[in-house]
Each structure stands twice: as C-alpha cells, then as structure tokens.
C-alpha atoms as a PDB file:
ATOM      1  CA  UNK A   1     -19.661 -20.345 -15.047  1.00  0.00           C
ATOM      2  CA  UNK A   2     -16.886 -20.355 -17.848  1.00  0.00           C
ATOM      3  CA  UNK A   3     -15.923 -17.602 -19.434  1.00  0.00           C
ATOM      4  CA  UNK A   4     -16.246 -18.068 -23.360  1.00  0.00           C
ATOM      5  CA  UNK A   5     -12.700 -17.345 -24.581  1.00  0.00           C
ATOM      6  CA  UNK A   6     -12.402 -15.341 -28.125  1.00  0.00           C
ATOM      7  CA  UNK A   7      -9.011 -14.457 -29.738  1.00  0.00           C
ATOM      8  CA  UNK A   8      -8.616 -11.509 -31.806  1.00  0.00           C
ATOM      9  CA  UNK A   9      -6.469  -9.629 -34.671  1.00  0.00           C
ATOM     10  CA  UNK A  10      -6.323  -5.991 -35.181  1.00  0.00           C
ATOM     11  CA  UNK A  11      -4.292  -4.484 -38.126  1.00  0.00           C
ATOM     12  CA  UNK A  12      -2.290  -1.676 -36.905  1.00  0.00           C
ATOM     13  CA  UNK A  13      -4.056   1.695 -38.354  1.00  0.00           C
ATOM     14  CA  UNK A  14      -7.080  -0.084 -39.160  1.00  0.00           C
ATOM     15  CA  UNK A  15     -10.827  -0.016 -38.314  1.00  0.00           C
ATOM     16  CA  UNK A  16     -11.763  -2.701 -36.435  1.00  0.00           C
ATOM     17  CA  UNK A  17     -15.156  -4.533 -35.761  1.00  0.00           C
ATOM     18  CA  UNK A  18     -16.025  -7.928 -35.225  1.00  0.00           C
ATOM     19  CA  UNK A  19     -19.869  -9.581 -33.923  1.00  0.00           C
ATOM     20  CA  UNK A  20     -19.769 -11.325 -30.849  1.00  0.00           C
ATOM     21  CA  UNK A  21     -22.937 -13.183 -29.546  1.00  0.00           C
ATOM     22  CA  UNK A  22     -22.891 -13.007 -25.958  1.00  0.00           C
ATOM     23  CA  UNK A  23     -24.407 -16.165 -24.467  1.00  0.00           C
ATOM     24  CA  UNK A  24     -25.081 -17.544 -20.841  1.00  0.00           C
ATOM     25  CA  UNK A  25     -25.511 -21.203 -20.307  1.00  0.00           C
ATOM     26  CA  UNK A  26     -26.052 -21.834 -24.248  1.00  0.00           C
ATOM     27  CA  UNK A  27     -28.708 -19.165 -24.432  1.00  0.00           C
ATOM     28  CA  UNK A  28     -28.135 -15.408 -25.850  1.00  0.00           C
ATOM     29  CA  UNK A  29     -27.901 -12.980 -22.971  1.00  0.00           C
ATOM     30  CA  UNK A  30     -30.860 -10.388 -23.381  1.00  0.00           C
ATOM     31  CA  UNK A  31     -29.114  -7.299 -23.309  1.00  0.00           C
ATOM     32  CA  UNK A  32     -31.623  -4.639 -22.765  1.00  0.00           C
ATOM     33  CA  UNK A  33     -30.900  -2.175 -19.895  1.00  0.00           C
ATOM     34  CA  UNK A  34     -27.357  -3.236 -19.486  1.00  0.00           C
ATOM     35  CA  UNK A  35     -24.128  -0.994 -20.166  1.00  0.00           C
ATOM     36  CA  UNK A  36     -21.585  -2.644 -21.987  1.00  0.00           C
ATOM     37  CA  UNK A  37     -17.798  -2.110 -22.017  1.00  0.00           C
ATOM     38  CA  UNK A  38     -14.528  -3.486 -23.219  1.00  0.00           C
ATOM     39  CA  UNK A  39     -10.945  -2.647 -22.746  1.00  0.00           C
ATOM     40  CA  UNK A  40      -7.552  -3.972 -24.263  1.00  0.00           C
ATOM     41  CA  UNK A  41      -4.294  -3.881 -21.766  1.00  0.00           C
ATOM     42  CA  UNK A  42      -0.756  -5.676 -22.410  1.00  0.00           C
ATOM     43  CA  UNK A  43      -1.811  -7.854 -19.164  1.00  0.00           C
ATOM     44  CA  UNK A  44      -4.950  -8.386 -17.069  1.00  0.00           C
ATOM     45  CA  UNK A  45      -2.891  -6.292 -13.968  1.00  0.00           C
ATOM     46  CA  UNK A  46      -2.184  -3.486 -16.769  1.00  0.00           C
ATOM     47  CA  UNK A  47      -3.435   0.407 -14.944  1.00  0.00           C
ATOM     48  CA  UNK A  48      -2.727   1.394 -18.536  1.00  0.00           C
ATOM     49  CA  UNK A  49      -5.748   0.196 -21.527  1.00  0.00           C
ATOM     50  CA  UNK A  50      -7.404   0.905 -24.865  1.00  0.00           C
ATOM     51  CA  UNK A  51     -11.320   1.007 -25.130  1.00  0.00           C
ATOM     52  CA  UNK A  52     -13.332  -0.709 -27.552  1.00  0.00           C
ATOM     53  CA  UNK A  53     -16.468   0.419 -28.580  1.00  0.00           C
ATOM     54  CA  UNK A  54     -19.410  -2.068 -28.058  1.00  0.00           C
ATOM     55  CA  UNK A  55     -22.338  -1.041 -29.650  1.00  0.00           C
ATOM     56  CA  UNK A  56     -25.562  -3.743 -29.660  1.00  0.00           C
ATOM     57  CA  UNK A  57     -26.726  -4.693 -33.087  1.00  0.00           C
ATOM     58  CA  UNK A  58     -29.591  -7.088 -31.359  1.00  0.00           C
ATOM     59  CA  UNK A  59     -29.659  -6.503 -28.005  1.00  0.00           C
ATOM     60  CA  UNK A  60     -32.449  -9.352 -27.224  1.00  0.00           C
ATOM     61  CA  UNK A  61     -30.487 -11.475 -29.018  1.00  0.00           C
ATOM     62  CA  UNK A  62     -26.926 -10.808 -27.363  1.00  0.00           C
ATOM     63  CA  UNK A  63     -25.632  -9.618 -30.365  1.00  0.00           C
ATOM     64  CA  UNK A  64     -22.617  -6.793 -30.100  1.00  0.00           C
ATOM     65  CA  UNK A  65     -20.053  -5.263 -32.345  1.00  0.00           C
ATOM     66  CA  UNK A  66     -17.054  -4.478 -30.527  1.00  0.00           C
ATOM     67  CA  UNK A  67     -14.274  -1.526 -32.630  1.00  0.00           C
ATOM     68  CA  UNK A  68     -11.930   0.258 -32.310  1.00  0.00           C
ATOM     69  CA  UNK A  69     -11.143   3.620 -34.976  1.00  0.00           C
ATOM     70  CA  UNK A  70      -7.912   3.848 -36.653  1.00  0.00           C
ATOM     71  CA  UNK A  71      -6.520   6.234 -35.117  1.00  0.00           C
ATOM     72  CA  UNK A  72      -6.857   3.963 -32.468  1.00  0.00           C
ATOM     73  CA  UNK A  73      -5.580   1.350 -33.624  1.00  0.00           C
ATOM     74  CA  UNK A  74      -2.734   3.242 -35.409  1.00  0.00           C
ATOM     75  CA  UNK A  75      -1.229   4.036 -31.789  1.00  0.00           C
ATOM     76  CA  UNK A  76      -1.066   0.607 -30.546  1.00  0.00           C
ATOM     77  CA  UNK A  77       2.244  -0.762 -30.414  1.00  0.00           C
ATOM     78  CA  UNK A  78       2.085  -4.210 -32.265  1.00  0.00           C
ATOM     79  CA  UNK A  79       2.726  -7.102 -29.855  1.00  0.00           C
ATOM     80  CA  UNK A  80      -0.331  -9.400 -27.850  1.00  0.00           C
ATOM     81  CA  UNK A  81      -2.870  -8.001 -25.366  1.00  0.00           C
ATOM     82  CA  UNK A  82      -5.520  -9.551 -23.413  1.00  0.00           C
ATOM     83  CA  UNK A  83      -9.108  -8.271 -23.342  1.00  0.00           C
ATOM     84  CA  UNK A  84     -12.306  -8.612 -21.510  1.00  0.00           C
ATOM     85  CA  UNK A  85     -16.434  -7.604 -22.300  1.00  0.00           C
ATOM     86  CA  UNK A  86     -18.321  -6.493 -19.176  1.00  0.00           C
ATOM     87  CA  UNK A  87     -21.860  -5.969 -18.806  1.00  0.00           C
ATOM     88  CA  UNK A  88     -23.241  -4.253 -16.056  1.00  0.00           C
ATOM     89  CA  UNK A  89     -26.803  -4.246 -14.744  1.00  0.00           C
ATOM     90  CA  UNK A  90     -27.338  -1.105 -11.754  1.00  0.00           C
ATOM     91  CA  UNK A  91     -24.534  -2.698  -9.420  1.00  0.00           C
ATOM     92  CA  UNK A  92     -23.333  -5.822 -11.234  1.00  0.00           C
ATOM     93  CA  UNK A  93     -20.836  -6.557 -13.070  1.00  0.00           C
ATOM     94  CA  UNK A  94     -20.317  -9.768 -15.074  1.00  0.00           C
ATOM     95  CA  UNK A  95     -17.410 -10.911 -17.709  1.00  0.00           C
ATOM     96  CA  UNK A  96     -18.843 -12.478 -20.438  1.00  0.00           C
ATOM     97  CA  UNK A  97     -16.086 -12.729 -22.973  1.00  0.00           C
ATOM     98  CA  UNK A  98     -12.148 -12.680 -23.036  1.00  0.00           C
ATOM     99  CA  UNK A  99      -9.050 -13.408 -24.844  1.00  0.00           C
ATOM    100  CA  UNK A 100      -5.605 -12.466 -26.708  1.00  0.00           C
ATOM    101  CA  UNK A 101      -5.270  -9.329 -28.804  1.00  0.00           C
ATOM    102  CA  UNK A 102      -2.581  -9.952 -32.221  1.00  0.00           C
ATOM    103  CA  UNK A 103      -1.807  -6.213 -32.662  1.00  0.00           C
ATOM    104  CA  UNK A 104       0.137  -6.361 -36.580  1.00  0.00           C
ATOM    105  CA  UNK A 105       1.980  -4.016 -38.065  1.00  0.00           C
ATOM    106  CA  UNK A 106       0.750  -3.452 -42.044  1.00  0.00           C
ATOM    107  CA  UNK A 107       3.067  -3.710 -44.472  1.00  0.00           C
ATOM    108  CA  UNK A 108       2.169  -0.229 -45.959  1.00  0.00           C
END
C-alpha cells in the first residue's frame, strides 16, 4: 500500500495545525482504539526529532489535527524536514501519512 504523501509549512514561532483525513484504500481509517503519533526530523535516519501533537477531531471518520505550539515552533531552525503519522493498534504499527516540512523564518 502507498503511503499518501502531504507537504507542509510551519512559520517559525507560530502555532501550527492543519486536518488530515487519514484514509486506507480510498476509505477513512476508523480510528477508535488506536494511539496516534507524529514526529518531524531533518532526515528519515535523524536520532534527533520534534513531536507533533495529533489529536482526533472524528476519529470514525479518520479525521486528525496534527500541531505543534510556538514555542515549538520558535526553536526550529528554518530549513526542510521530513515527517511521518503512525498509528498503532496493541503491537502494530502502520505509516499512514508523510512528507517535507518548509520551516520559515517570519519577517517580524
């Protein structure tokens, strides 16, 4: 199975959220007794990461917003990143999104 691939932008010392809908073979993945998770790292090989938060907004649906605070974001050097969302059921583990990170610098 392919994973979907969906690129992102974060403004340096911003909140961030976006709404992914998290779908296997067309349909939405029912999300109900899974743990989600989602990290940031310069490369896929990276030991060092940032955490998003991903917090269902429909779980039967496969809705999630992933985010990341501020002063989160505000300690990211600017530059592109890769990510990945996980869901895991007891022992499995599945990727069901990935793609770049644009970490900008504001103009402020």
């Amino acid at each position: 199975m392919a994973v979907p691939s969906v690129n992102l932008t974060i403004d340096k010392g911003t909140t961030f959220v976006t709404s992914l809908k998290l779908k296997q073979d067309g349909a939405p993945i029912n999300l109900t007794g899974y743990t989600l998770s989602a990290k940031m790292r310069k490369h896929y090989n990276a030991s060092s990461y940032y955490s998003f938060t991903v917090t269902p907004v429909s779980p039967t649906q496969g809705i999630v917003n992933v985010g990341m605070a501020s002063s989160i974001t505000s300690t990211i050097p600017t530059g592109r990143y890769v990510y990945d969302v996980l869901i895991t059921y007891s022992t499995t583990v599945n990727k069901v999104v990935e793609g770049t990170v644009i970490v900008k610098g504001t103009a402020s």
